[in-house]
C-alpha atoms as a PDB file:
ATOM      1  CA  UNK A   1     -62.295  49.257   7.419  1.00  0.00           C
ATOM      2  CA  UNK A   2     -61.594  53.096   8.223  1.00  0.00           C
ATOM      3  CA  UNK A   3     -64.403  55.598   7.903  1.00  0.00           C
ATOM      4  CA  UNK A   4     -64.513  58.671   7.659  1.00  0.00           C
ATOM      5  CA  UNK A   5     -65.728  60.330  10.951  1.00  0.00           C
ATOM      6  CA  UNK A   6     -68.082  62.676  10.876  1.00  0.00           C
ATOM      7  CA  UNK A   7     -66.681  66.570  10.903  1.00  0.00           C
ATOM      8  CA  UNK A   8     -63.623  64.784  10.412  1.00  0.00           C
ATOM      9  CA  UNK A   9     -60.999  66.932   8.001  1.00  0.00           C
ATOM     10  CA  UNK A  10     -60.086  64.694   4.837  1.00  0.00           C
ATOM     11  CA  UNK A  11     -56.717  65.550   4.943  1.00  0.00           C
ATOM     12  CA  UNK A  12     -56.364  64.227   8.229  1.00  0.00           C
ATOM     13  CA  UNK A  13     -58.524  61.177   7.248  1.00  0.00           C
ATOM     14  CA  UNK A  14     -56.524  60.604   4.148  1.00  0.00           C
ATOM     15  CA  UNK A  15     -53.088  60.847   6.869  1.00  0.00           C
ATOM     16  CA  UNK A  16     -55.035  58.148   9.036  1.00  0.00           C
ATOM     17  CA  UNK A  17     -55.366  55.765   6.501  1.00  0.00           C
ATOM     18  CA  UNK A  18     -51.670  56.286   5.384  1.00  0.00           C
ATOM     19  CA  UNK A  19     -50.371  55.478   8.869  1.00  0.00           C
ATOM     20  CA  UNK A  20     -52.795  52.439   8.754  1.00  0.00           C
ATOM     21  CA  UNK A  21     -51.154  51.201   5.839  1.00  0.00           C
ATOM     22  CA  UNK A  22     -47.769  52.125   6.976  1.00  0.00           C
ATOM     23  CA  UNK A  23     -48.656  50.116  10.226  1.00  0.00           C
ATOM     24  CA  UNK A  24     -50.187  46.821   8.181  1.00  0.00           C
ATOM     25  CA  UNK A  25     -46.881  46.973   5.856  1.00  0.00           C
ATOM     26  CA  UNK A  26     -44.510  46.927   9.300  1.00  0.00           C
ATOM     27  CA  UNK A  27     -47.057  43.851  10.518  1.00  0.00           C
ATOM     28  CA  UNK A  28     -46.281  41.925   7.568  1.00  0.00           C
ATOM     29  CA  UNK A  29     -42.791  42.617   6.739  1.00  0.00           C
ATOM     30  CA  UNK A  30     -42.807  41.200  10.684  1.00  0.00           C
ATOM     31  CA  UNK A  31     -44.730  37.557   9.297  1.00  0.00           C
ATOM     32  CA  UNK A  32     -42.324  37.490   6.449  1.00  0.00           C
ATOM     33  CA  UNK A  33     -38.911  38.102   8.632  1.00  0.00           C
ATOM     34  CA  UNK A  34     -40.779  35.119  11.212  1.00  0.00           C
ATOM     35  CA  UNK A  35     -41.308  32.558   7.757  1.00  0.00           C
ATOM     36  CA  UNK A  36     -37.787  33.106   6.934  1.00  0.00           C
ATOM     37  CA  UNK A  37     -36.766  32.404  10.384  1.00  0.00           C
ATOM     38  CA  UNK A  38     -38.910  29.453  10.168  1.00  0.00           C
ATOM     39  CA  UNK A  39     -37.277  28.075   6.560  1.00  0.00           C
ATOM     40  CA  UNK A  40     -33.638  28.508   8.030  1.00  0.00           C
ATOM     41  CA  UNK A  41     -34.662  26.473  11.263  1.00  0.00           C
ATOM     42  CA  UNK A  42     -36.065  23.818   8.889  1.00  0.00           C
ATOM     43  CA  UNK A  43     -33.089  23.907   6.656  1.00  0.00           C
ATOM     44  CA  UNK A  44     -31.218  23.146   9.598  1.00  0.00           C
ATOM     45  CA  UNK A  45     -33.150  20.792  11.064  1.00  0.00           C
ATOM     46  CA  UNK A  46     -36.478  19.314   9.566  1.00  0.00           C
ATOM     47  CA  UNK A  47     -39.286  18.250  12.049  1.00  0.00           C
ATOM     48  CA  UNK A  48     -42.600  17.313  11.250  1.00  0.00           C
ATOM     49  CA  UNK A  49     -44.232  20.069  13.102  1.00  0.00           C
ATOM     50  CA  UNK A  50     -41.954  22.414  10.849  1.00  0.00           C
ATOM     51  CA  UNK A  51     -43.065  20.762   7.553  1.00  0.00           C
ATOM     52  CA  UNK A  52     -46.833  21.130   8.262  1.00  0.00           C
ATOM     53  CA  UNK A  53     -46.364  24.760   9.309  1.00  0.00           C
ATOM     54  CA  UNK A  54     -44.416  25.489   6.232  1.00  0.00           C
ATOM     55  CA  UNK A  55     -47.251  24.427   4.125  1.00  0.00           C
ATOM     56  CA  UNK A  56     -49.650  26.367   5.676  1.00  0.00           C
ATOM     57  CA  UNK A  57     -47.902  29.471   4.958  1.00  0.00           C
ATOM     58  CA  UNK A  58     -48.537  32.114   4.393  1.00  0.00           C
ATOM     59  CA  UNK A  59     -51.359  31.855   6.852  1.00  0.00           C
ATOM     60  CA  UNK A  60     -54.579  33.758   7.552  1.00  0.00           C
ATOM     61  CA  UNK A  61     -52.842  36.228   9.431  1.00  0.00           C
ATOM     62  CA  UNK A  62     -50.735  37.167   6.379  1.00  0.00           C
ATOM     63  CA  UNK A  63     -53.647  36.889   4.051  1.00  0.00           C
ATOM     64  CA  UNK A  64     -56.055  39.444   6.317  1.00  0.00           C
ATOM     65  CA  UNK A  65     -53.520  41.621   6.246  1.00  0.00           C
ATOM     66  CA  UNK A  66     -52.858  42.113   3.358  1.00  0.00           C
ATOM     67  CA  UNK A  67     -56.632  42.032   1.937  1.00  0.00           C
ATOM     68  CA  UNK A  68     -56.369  44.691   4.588  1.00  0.00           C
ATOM     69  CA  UNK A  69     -54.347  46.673   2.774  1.00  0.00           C
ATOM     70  CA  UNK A  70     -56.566  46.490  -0.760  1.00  0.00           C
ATOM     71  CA  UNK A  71     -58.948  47.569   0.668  1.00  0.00           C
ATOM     72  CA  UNK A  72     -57.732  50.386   2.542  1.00  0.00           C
ATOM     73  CA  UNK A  73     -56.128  51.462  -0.805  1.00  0.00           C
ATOM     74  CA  UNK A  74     -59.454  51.069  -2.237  1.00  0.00           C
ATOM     75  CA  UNK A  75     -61.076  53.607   0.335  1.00  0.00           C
ATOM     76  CA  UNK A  76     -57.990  55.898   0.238  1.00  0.00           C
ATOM     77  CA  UNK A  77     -58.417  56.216  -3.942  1.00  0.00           C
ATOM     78  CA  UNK A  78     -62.121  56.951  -3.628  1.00  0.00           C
ATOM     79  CA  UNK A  79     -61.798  59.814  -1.062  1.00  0.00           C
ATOM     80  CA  UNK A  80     -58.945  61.246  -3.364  1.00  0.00           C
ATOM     81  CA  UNK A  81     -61.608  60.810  -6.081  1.00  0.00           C
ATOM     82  CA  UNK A  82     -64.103  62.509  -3.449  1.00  0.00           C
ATOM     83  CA  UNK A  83     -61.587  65.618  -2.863  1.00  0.00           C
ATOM     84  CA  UNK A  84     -60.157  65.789  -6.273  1.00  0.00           C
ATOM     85  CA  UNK A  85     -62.498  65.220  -9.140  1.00  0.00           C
ATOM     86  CA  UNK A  86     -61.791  65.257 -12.486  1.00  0.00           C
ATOM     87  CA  UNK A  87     -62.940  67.293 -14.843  1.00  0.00           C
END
């Protein structure tokens, strides 16, 4: 999980963790274009080996990234809570 470096500006910290996002959003919208791939190959032609990958989807690699992506939310809304406090 991203941490702020030391000295490090929060703006550009908060623009780091954006483009980490932005990055983690490409990487799955990458897994979901490959499971769709997967479902047409099945519909044409169903294998085994296809039906025991389709239910293991959507697969650890899917899952850690996207509890990637909570969380980094998580530590992007506490350092806007950090910069910008309420009153």
């Amino acid at each position: 999980m991203a941490k702020r470096m030391e000295g490090e500006d929060p703006y550009a910290f908060l623009d780091r963790l954006l483009e980490e996002q932005q990055m983690k959003h490409f990487e799955l919208a990458g897994l979901v274009g490959e499971y769709r791939n997967h479902f047409a190959d099945l519909a044409e032609r169903t294998t085994q080996d296809g039906v025991n990958l389709a239910r293991g989807l959507p697969g650890a690699k899917y899952r850690v990234n996207a509890k990637y992506i909570e969380e980094n939310w998580l530590v992007f809304e506490a350092e806007l809570k950090r910069m910008f406090p309420r009153d």
